[in-house]
C-alpha atoms as a PDB file:
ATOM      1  CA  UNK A   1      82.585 150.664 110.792  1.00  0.00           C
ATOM      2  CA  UNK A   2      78.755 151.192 111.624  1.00  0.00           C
ATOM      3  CA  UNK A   3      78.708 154.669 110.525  1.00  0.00           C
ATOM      4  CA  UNK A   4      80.227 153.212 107.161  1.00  0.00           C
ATOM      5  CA  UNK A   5      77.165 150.426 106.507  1.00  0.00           C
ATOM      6  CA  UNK A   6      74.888 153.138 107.374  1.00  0.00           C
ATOM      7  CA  UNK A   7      75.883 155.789 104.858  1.00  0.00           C
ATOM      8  CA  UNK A   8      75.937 153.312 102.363  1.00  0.00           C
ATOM      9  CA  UNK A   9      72.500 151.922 102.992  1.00  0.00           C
ATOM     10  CA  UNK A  10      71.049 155.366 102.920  1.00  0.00           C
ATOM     11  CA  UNK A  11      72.846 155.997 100.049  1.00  0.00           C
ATOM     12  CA  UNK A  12      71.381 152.908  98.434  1.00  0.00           C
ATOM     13  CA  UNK A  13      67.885 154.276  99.762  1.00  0.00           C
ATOM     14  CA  UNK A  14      68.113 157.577  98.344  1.00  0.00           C
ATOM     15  CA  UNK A  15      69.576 155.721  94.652  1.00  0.00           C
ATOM     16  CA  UNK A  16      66.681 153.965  94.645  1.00  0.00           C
ATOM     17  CA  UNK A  17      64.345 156.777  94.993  1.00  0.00           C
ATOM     18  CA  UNK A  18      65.782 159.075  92.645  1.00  0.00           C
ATOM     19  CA  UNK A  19      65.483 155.696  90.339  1.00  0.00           C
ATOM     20  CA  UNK A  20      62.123 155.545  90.650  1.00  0.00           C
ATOM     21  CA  UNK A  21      60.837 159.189  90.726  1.00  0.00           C
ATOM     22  CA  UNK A  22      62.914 159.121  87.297  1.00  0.00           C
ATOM     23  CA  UNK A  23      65.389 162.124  88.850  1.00  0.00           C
ATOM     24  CA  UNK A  24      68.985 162.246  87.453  1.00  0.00           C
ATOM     25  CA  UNK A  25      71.361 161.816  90.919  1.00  0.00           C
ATOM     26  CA  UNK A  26      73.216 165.329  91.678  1.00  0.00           C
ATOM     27  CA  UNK A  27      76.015 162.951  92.390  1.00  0.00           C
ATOM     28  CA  UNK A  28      79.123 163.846  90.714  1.00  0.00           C
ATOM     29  CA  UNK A  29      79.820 161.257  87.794  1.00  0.00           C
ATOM     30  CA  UNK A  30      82.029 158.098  87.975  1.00  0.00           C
ATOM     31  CA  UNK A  31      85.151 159.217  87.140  1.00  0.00           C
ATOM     32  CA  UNK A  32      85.348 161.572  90.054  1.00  0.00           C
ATOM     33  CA  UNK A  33      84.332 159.066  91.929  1.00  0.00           C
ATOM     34  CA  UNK A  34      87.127 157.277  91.136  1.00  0.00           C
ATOM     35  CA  UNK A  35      89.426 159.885  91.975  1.00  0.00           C
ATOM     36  CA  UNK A  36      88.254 160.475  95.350  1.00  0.00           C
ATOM     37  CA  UNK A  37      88.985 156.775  95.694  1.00  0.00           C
ATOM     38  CA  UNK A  38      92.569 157.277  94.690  1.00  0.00           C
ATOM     39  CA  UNK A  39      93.125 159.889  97.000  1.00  0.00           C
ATOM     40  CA  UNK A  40      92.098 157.286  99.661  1.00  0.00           C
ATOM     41  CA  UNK A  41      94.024 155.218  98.616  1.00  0.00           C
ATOM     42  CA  UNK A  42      96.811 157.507  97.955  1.00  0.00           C
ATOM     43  CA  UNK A  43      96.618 158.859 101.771  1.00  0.00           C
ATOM     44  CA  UNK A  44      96.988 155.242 102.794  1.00  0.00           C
ATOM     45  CA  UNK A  45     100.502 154.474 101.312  1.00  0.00           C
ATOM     46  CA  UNK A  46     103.016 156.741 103.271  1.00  0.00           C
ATOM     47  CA  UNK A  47     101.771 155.424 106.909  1.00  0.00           C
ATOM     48  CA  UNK A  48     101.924 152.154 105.362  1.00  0.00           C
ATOM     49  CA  UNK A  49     105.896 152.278 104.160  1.00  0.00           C
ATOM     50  CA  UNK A  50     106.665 154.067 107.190  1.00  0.00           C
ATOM     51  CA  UNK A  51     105.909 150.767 109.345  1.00  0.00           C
ATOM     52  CA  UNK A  52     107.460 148.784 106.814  1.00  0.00           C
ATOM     53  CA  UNK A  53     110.640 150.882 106.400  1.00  0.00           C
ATOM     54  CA  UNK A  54     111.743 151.816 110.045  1.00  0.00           C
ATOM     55  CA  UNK A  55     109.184 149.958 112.910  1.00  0.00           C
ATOM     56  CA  UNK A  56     108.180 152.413 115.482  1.00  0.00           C
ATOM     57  CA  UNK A  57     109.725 151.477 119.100  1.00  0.00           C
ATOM     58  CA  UNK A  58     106.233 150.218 121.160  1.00  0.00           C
ATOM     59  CA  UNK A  59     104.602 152.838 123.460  1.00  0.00           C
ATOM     60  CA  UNK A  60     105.251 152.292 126.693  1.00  0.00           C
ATOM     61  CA  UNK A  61     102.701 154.757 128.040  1.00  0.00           C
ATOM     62  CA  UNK A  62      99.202 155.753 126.474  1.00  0.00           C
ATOM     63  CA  UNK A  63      99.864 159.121 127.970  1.00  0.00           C
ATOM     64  CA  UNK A  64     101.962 159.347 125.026  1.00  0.00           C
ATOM     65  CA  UNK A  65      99.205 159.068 122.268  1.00  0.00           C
ATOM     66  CA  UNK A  66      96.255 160.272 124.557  1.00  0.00           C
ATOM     67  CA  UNK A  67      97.680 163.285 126.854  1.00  0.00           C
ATOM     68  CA  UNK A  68      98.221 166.517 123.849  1.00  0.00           C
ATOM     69  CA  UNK A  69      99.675 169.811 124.999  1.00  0.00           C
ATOM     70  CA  UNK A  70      96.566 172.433 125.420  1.00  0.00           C
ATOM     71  CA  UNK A  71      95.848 174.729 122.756  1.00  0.00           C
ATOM     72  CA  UNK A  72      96.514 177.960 124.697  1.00  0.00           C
ATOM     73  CA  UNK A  73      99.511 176.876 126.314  1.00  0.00           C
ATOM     74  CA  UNK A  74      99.897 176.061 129.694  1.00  0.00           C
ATOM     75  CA  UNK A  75      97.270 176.608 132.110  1.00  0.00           C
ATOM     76  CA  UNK A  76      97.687 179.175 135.337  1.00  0.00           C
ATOM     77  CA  UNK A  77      98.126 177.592 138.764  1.00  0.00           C
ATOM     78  CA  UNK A  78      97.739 178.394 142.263  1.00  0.00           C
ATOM     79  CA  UNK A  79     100.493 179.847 144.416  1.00  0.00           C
ATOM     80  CA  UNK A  80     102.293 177.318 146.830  1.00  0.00           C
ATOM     81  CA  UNK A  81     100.016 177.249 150.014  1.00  0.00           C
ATOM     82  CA  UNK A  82      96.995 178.850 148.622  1.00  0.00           C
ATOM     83  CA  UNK A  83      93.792 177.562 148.165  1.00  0.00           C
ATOM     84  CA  UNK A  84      91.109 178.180 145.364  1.00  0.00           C
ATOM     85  CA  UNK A  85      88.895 179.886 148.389  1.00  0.00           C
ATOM     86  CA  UNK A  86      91.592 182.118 149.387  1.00  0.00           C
ATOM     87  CA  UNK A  87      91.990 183.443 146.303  1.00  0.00           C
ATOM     88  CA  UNK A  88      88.801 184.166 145.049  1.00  0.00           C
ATOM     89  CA  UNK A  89      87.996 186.345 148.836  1.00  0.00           C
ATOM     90  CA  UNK A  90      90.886 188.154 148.672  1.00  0.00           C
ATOM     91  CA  UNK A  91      90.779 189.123 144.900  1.00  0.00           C
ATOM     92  CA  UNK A  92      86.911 190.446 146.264  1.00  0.00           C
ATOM     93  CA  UNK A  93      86.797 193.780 147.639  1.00  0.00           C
ATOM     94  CA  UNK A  94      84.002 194.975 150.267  1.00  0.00           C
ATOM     95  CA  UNK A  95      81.731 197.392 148.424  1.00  0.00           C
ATOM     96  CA  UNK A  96      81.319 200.789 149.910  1.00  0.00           C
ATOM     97  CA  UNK A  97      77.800 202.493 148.646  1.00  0.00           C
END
């Protein structure tokens, strides 16, 4: 919510000196404005008849909401009985030269 009162009041700051430098805002007019605001609002109405049509059974678990697969699938592990040490010296051969 602080990020929002911020971008406003620097948007008020900037209004105010393109008002008095006499500069024409490169803003896009009203009426696109008013669009954007519709698609907003727009984005807001299927998540909101969702909850109202079918509630959602509570979460039992934040792992649930907080825990996502990783992006390149599942991560390599270590063999049974081998330790992170014992497989970086073996993988390391002596040098001859």
């Amino acid at each position: 919510m602080k990020s929002y009162v911020v971008s406003l009041a620097l948007g008020l700051l900037v209004g105010v000196i393109y008002a008095l430098f006499q500069v024409r805002s490169p803003a896009p007019p009203v009426i696109a404005l008013v669009g954007l605001l519709g698609i907003l609002l727009g984005e807001q109405i299927p998540p909101l008849v969702k909850s109202l049509v079918g509630p959602q059974a509570a979460a039992t678990s934040w792992l649930q909401h907080q825990v996502k697969p990783h992006v390149f699938g599942e991560l390599p592990k270590c063999l049974p009985g081998t330790t992170t040490a014992d497989a970086t010296s073996s993988s390391k051969e002596p040098r001859n030269g």
